[in-house]
C-alpha atoms as a PDB file:
ATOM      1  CA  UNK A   1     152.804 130.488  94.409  1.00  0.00           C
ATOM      2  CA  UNK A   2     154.571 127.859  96.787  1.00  0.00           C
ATOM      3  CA  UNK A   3     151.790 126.218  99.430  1.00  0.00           C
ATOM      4  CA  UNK A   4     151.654 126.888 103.045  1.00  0.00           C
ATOM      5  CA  UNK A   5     152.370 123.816 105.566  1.00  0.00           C
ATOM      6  CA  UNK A   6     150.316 124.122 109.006  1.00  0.00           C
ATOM      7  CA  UNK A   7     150.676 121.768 111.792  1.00  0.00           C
ATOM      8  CA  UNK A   8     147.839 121.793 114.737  1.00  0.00           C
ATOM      9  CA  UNK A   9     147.542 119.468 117.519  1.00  0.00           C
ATOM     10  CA  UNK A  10     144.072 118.876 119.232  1.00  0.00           C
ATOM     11  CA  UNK A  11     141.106 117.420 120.253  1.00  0.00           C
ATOM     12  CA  UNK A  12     137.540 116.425 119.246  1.00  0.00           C
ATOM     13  CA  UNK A  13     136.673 119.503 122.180  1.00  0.00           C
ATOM     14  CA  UNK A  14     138.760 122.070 120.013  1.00  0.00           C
ATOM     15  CA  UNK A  15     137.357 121.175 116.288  1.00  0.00           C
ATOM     16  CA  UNK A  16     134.831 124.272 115.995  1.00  0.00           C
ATOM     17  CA  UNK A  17     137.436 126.724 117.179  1.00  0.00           C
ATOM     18  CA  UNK A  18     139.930 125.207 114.823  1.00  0.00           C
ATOM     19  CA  UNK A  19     137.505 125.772 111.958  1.00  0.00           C
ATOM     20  CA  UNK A  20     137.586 129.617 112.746  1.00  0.00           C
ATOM     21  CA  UNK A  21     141.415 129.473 113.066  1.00  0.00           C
ATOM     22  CA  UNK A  22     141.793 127.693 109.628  1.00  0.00           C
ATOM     23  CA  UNK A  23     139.407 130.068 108.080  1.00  0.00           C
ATOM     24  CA  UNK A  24     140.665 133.099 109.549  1.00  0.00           C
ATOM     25  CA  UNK A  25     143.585 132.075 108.206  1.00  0.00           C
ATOM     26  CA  UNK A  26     142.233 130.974 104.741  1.00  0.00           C
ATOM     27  CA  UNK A  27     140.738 134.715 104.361  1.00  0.00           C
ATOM     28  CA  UNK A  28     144.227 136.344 104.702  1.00  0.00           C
ATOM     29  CA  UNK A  29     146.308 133.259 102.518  1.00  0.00           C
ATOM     30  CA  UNK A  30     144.182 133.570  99.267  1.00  0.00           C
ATOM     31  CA  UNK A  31     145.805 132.027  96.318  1.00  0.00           C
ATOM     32  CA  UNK A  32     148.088 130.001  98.282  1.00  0.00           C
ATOM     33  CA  UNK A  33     147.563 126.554  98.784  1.00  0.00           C
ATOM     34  CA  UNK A  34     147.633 125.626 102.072  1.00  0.00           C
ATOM     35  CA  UNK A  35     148.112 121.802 103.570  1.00  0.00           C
ATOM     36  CA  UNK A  36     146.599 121.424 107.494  1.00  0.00           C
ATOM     37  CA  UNK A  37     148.951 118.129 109.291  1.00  0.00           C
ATOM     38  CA  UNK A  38     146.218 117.566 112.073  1.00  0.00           C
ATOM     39  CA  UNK A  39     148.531 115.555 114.720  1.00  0.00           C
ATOM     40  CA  UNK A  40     146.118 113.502 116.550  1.00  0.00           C
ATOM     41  CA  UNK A  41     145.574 110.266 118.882  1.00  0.00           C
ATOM     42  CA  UNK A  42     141.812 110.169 118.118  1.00  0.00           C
ATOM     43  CA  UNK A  43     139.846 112.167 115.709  1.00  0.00           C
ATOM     44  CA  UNK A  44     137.861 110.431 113.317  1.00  0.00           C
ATOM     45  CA  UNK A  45     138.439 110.912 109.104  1.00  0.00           C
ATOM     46  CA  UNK A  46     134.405 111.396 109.655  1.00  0.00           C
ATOM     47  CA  UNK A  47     135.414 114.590 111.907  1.00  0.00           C
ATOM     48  CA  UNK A  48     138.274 115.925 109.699  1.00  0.00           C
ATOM     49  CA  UNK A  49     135.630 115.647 106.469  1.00  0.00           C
ATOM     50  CA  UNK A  50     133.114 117.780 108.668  1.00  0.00           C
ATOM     51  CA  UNK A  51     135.674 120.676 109.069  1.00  0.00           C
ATOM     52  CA  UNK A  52     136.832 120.607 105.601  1.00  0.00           C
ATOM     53  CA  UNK A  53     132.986 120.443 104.892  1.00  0.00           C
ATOM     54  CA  UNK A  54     133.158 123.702 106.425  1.00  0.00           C
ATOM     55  CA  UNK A  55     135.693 125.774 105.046  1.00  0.00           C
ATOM     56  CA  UNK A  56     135.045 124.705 101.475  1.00  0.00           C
ATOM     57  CA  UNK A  57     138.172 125.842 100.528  1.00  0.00           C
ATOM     58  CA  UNK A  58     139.592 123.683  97.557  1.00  0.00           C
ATOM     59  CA  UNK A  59     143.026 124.877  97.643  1.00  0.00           C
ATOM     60  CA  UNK A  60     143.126 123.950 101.831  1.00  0.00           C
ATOM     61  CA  UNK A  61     144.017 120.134 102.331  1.00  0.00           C
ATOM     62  CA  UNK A  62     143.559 118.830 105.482  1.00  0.00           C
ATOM     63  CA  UNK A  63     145.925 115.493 106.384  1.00  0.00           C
ATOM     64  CA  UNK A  64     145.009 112.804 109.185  1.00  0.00           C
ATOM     65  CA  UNK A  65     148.854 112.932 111.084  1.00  0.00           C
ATOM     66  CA  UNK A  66     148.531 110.196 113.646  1.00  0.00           C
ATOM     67  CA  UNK A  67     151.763 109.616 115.753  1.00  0.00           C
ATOM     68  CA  UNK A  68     153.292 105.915 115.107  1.00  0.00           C
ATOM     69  CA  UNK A  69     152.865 104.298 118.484  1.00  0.00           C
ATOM     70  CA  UNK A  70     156.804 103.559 118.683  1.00  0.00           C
ATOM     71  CA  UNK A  71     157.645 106.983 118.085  1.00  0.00           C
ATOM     72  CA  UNK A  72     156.963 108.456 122.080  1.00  0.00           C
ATOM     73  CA  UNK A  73     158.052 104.430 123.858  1.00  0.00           C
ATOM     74  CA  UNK A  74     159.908 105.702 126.610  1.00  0.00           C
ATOM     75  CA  UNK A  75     158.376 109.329 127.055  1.00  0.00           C
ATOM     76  CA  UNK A  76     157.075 110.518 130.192  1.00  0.00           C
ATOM     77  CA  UNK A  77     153.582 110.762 129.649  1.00  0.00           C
ATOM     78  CA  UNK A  78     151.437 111.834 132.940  1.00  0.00           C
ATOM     79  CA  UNK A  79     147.808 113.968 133.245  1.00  0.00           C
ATOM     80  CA  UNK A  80     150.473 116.819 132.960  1.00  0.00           C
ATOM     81  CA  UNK A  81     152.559 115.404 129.755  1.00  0.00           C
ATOM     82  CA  UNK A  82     150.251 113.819 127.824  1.00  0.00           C
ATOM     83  CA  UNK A  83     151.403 112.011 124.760  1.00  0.00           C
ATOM     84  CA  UNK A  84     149.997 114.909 122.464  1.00  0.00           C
ATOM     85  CA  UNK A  85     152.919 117.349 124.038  1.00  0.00           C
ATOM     86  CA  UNK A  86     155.370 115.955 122.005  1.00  0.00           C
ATOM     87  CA  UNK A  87     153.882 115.872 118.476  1.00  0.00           C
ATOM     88  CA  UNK A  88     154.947 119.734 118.490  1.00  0.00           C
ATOM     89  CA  UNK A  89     158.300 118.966 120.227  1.00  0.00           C
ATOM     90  CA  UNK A  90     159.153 115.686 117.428  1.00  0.00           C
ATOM     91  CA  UNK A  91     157.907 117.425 114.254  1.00  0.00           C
ATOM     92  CA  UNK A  92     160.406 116.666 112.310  1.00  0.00           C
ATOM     93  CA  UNK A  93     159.822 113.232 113.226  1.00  0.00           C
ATOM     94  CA  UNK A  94     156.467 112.928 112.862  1.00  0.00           C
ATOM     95  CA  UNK A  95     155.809 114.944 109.412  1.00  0.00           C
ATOM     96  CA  UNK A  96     156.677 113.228 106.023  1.00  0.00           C
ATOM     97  CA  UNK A  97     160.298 113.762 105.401  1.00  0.00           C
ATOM     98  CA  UNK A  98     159.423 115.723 102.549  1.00  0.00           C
ATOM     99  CA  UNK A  99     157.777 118.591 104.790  1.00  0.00           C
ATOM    100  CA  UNK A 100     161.001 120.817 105.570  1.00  0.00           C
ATOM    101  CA  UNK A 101     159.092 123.844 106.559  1.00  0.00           C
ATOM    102  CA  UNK A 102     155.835 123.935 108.665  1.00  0.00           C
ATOM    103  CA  UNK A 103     153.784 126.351 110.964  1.00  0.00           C
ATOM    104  CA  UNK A 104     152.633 125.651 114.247  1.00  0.00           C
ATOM    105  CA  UNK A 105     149.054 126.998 115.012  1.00  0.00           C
ATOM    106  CA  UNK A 106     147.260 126.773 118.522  1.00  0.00           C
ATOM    107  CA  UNK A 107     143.930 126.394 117.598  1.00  0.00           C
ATOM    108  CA  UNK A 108     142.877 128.945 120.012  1.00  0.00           C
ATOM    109  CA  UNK A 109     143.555 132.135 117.688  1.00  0.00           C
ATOM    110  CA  UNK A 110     142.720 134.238 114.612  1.00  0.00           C
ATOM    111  CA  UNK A 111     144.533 135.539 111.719  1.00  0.00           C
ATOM    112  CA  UNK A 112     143.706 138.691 110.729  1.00  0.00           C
ATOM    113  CA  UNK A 113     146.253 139.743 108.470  1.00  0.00           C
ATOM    114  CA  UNK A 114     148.397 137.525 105.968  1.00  0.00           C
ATOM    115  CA  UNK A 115     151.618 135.518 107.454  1.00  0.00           C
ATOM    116  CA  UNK A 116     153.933 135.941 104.688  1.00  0.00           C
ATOM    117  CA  UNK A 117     156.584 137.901 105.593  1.00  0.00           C
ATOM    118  CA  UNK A 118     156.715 135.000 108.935  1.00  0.00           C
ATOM    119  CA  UNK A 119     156.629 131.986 106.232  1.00  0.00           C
ATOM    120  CA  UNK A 120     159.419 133.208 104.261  1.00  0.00           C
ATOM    121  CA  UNK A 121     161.508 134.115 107.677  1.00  0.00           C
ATOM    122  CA  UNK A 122     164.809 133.332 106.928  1.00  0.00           C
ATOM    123  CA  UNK A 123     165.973 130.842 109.759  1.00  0.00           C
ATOM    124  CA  UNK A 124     169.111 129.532 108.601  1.00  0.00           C
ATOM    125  CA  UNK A 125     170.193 126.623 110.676  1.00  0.00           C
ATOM    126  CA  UNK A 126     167.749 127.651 113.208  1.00  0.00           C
ATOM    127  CA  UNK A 127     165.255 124.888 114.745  1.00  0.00           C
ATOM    128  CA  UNK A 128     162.527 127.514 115.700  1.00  0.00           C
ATOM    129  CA  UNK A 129     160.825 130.901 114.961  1.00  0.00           C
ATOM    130  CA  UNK A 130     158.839 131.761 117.903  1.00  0.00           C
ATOM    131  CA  UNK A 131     157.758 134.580 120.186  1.00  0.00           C
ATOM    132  CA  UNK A 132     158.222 135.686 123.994  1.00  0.00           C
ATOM    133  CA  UNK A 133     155.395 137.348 125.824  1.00  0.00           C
ATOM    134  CA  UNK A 134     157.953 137.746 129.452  1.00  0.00           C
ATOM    135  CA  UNK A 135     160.307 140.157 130.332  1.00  0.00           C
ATOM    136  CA  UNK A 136     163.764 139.521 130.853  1.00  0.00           C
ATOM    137  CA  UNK A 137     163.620 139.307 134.638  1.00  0.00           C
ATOM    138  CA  UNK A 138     161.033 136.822 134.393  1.00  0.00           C
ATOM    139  CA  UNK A 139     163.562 134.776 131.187  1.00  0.00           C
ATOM    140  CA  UNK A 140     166.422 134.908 133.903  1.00  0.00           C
ATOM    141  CA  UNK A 141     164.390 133.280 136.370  1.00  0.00           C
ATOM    142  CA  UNK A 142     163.257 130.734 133.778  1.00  0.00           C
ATOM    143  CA  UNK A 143     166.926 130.108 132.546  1.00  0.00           C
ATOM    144  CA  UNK A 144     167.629 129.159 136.406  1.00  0.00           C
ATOM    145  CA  UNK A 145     163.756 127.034 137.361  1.00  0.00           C
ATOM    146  CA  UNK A 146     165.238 124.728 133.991  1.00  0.00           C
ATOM    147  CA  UNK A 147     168.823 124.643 134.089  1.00  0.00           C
ATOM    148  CA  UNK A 148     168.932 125.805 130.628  1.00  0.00           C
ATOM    149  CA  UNK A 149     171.462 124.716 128.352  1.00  0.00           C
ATOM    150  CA  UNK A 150     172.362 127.865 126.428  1.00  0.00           C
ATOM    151  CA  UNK A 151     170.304 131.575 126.888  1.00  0.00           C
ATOM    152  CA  UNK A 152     167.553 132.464 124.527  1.00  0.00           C
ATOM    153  CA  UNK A 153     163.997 133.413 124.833  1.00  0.00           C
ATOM    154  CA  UNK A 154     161.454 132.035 126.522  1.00  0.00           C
ATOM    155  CA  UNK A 155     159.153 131.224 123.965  1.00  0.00           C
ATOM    156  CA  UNK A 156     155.044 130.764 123.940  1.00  0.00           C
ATOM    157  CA  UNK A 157     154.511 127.776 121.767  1.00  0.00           C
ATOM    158  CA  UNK A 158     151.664 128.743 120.119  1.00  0.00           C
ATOM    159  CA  UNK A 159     152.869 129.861 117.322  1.00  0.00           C
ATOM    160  CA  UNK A 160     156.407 128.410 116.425  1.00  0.00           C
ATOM    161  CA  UNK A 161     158.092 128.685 112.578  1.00  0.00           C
ATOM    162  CA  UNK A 162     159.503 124.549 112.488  1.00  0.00           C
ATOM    163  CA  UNK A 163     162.958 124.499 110.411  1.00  0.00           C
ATOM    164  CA  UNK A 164     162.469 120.606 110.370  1.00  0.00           C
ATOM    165  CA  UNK A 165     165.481 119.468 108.561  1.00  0.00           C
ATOM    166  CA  UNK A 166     167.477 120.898 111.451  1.00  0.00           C
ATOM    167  CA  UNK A 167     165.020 119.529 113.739  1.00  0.00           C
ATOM    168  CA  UNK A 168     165.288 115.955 112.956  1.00  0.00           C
ATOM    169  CA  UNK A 169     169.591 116.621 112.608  1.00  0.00           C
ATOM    170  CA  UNK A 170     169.370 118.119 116.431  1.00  0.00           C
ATOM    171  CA  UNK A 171     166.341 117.140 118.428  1.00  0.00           C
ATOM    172  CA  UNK A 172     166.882 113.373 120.114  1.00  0.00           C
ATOM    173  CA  UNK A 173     164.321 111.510 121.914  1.00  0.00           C
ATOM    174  CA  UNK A 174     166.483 110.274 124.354  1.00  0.00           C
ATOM    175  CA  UNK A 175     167.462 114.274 125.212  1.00  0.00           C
ATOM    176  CA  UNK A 176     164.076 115.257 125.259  1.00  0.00           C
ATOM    177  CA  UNK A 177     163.288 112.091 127.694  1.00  0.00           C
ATOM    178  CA  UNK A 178     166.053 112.152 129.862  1.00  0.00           C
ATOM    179  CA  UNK A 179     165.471 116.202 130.401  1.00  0.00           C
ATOM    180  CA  UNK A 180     162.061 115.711 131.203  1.00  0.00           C
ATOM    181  CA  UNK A 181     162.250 113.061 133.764  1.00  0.00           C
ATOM    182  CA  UNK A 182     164.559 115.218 135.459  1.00  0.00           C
ATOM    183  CA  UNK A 183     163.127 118.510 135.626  1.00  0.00           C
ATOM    184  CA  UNK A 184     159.464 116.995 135.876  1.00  0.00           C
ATOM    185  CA  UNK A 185     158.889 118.559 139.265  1.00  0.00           C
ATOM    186  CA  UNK A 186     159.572 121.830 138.124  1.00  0.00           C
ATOM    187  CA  UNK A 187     157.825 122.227 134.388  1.00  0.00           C
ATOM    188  CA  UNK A 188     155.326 124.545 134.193  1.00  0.00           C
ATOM    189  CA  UNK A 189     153.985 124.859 130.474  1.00  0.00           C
ATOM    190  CA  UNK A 190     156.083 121.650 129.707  1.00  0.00           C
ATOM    191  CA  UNK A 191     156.103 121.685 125.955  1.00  0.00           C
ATOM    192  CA  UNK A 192     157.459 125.439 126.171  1.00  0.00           C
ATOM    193  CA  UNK A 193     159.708 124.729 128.726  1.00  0.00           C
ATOM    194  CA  UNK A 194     161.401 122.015 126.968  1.00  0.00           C
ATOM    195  CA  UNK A 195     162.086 123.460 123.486  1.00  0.00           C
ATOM    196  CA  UNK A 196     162.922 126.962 125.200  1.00  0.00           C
ATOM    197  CA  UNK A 197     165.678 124.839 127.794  1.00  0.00           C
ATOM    198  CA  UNK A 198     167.000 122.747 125.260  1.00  0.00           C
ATOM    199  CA  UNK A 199     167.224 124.983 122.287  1.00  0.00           C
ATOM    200  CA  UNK A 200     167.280 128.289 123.118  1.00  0.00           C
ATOM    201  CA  UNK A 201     170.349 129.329 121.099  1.00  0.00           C
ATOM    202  CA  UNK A 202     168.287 127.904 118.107  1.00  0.00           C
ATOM    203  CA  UNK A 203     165.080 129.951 118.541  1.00  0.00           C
ATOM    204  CA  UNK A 204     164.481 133.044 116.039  1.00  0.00           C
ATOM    205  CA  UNK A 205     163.273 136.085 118.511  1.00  0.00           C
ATOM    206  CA  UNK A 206     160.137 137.292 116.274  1.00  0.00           C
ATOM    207  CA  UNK A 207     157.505 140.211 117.577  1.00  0.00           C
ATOM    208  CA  UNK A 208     154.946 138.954 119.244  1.00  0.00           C
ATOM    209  CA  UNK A 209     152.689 141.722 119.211  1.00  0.00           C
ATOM    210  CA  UNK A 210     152.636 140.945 115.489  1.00  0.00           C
ATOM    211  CA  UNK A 211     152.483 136.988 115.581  1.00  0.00           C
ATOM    212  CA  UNK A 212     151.525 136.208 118.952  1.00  0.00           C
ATOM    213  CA  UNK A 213     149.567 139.041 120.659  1.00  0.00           C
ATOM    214  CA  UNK A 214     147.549 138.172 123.477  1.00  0.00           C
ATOM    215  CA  UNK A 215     145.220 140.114 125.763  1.00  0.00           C
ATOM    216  CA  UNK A 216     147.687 140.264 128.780  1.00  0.00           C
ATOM    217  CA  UNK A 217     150.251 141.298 126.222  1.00  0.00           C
ATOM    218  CA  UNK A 218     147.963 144.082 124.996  1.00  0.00           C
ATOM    219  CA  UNK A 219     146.730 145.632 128.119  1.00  0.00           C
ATOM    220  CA  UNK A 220     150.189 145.556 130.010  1.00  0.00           C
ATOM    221  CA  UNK A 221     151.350 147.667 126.775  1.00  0.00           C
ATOM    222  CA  UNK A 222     148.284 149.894 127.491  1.00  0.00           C
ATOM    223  CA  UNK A 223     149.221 150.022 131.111  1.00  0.00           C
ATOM    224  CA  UNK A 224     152.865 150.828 131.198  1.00  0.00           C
ATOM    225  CA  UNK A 225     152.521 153.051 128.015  1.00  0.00           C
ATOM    226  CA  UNK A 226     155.856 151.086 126.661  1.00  0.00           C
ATOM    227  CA  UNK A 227     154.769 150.663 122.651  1.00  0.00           C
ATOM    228  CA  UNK A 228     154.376 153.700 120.988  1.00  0.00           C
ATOM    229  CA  UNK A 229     151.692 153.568 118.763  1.00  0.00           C
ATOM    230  CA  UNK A 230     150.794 149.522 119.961  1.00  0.00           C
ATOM    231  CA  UNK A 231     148.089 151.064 121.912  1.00  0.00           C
ATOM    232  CA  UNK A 232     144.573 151.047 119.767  1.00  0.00           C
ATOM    233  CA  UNK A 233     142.863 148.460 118.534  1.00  0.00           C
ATOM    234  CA  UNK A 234     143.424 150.227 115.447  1.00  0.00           C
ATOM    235  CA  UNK A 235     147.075 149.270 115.217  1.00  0.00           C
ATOM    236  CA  UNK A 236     146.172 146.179 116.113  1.00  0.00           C
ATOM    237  CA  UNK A 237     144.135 145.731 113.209  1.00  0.00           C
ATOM    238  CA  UNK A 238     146.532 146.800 110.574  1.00  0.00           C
ATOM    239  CA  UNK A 239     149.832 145.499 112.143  1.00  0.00           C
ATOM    240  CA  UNK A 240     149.068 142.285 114.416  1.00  0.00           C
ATOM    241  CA  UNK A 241     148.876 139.312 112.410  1.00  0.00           C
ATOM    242  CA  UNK A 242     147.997 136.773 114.921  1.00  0.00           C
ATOM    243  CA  UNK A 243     145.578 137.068 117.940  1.00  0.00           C
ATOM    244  CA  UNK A 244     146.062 134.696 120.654  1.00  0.00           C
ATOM    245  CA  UNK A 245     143.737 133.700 123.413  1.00  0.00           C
ATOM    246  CA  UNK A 246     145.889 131.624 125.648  1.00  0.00           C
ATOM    247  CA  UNK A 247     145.413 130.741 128.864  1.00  0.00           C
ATOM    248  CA  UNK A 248     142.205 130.357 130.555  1.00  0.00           C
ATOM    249  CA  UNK A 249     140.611 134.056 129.266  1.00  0.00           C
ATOM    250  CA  UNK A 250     138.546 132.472 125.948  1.00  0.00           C
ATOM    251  CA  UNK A 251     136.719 134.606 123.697  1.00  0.00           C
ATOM    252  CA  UNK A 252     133.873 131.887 122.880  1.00  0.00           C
ATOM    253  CA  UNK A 253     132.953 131.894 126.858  1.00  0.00           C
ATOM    254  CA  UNK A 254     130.950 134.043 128.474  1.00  0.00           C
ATOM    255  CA  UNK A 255     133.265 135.762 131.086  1.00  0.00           C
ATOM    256  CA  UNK A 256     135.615 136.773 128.476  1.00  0.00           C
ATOM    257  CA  UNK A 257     137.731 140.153 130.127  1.00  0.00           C
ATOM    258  CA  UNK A 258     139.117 142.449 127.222  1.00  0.00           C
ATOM    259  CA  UNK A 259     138.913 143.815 124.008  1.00  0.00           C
ATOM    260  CA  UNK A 260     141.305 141.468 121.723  1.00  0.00           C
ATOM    261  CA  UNK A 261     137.419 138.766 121.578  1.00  0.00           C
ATOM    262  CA  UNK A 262     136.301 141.154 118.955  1.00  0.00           C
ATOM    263  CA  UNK A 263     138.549 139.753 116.238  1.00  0.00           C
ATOM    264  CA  UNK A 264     137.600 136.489 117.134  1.00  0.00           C
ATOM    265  CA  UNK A 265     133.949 136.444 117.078  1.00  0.00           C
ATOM    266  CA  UNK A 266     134.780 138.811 113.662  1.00  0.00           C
ATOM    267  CA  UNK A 267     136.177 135.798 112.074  1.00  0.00           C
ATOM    268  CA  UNK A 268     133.292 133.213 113.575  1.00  0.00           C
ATOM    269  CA  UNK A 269     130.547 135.323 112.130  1.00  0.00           C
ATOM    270  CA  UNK A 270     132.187 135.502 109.006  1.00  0.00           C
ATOM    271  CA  UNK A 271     132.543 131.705 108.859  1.00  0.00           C
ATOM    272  CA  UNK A 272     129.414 131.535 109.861  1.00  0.00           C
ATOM    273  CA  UNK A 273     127.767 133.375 107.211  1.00  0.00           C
ATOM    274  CA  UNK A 274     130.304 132.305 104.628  1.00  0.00           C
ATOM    275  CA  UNK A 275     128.663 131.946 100.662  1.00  0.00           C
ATOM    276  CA  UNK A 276     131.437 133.492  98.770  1.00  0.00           C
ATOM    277  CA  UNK A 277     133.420 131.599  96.446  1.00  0.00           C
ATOM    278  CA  UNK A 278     137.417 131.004  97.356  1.00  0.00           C
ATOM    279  CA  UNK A 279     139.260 132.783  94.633  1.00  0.00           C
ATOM    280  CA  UNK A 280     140.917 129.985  92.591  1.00  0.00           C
ATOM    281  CA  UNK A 281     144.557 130.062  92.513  1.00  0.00           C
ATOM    282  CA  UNK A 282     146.730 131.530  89.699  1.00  0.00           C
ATOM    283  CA  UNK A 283     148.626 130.423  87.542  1.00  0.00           C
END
């Protein structure tokens, strides 16, 4: 069976929730190797061994992806664009050349049903695969705040499908650069708002109540009574593939408001009682 590639992007301050995303996601990709590209500016090998420590998964590599210093001279890089908002944005640049497909993953969510049908997404000379979680008044409004290029979703880039062949053929530093510096004073989620401006014609609409469901998501679907059968927590746990807990609303704090924090503290306790064996691969 052909491996998974997974790209994440964080900080020491994110490690234990990225051990219950890679685990969560472990549990669903059995007999599939999977390699983790942790894009970095500090982490320690000492850290990475801890979480791999962890999972004791032997078919789940985890790779140290530190950005080349040269690779973001010239960015704009404030409090608000930090230098780690670009490793998504420059995959293509950043991974070995030999990566052409790859998986974005906040760490900030759980897997709780296998991604395959999304990995094998046919994207044809697409850049990205990713989800929208506005409606299109809101999009219209976006397509205006950042003088979009072409119309296509606004995406959440939390979960994004990277075609990086076309990625390094069509995304240019010195775009990326110049576009920033002169929309700064009206980005918002700047990673998002750059990759949905520039490349919206290039961005593979998938359902994001199956690969990017978050807890707004779900209760304004409960609310407005618009998905048909998207309205348990039942259908989410046969259909939804990917819980995410963006924003501010986490499900390891205390003041968590919703429903969606059971699959998440689901997937912690099973880490945390973990003393099964992985299933070795076949073949």
């Amino acid at each position: 069976m052909n491996g998974m590639n997974i790209l994440v992007t964080l900080n020491a301050g994110y490690l234990p929730q990225l051990e219950v995303m890679l685990f969560s996601l472990l549990r669903q990709q059995r007999g599939r190797p999977v390699t983790v590209y942790v894009a970095n500016s500090s982490l320690t090998q000492e850290q990475l061994d801890q979480v791999s420590r962890k999972l004791a998964c032997p078919h789940c590599t985890l790779v140290d992806t530190k950005a080349p210093a040269h690779l973001f001279e010239g960015a704009p890089i404030t409090s608000r664009y930090p230098k780690e908002m670009y490793y998504r944005i420059f995959a293509g640049q950043l991974l070995p050349q030999q990566v052409e497909r790859i998986l974005y993953l906040d760490p900030d969510l759980v897997v709780i049903n296998p991604l395959d049908e999304l990995w094998e997404l046919e994207m044809g000379e697409n850049l990205f695969a990713a989800a929208t979680h506005i409606q299109e008044p809101l999009r219209t409004f976006n397509e205006f705040r950042l003088g979009s290029k072409t119309s296509g979703p606004y995406i959440n880039s939390g979960v994004m499908l990277m075609n990086l062949p076309q990625m390094r053929r069509h995304v240019k530093e010195e775009e990326v650069f110049a576009y920033i510096d002169k929309y700064k004073n009206l980005l918002m989620l700047p990673d998002q708002d750059v990759i949905s401006a520039l490349y919206g014609e290039k961005i593979v609409d998938i359902d994001a109540h199956r690969y990017n469901l978050s807890e707004r998501m779900y209760t304004l679907s409960r609310i407005k009574g618009e998905e048909e059968g998207r309205l348990t927590l039942d259908w989410v746990r046969e259909n939804a593939a990917i819980i995410h807990y963006c924003g501010r609303n986490k499900p390891w704090k205390e003041n968590y408001m919703g429903s969606l924090n059971r699959f998440y503290h689901e997937c912690k306790g099973a880490l945390d009682s973990w003393g099964q064996q992985w299933e070795p691969l076949e073949g």
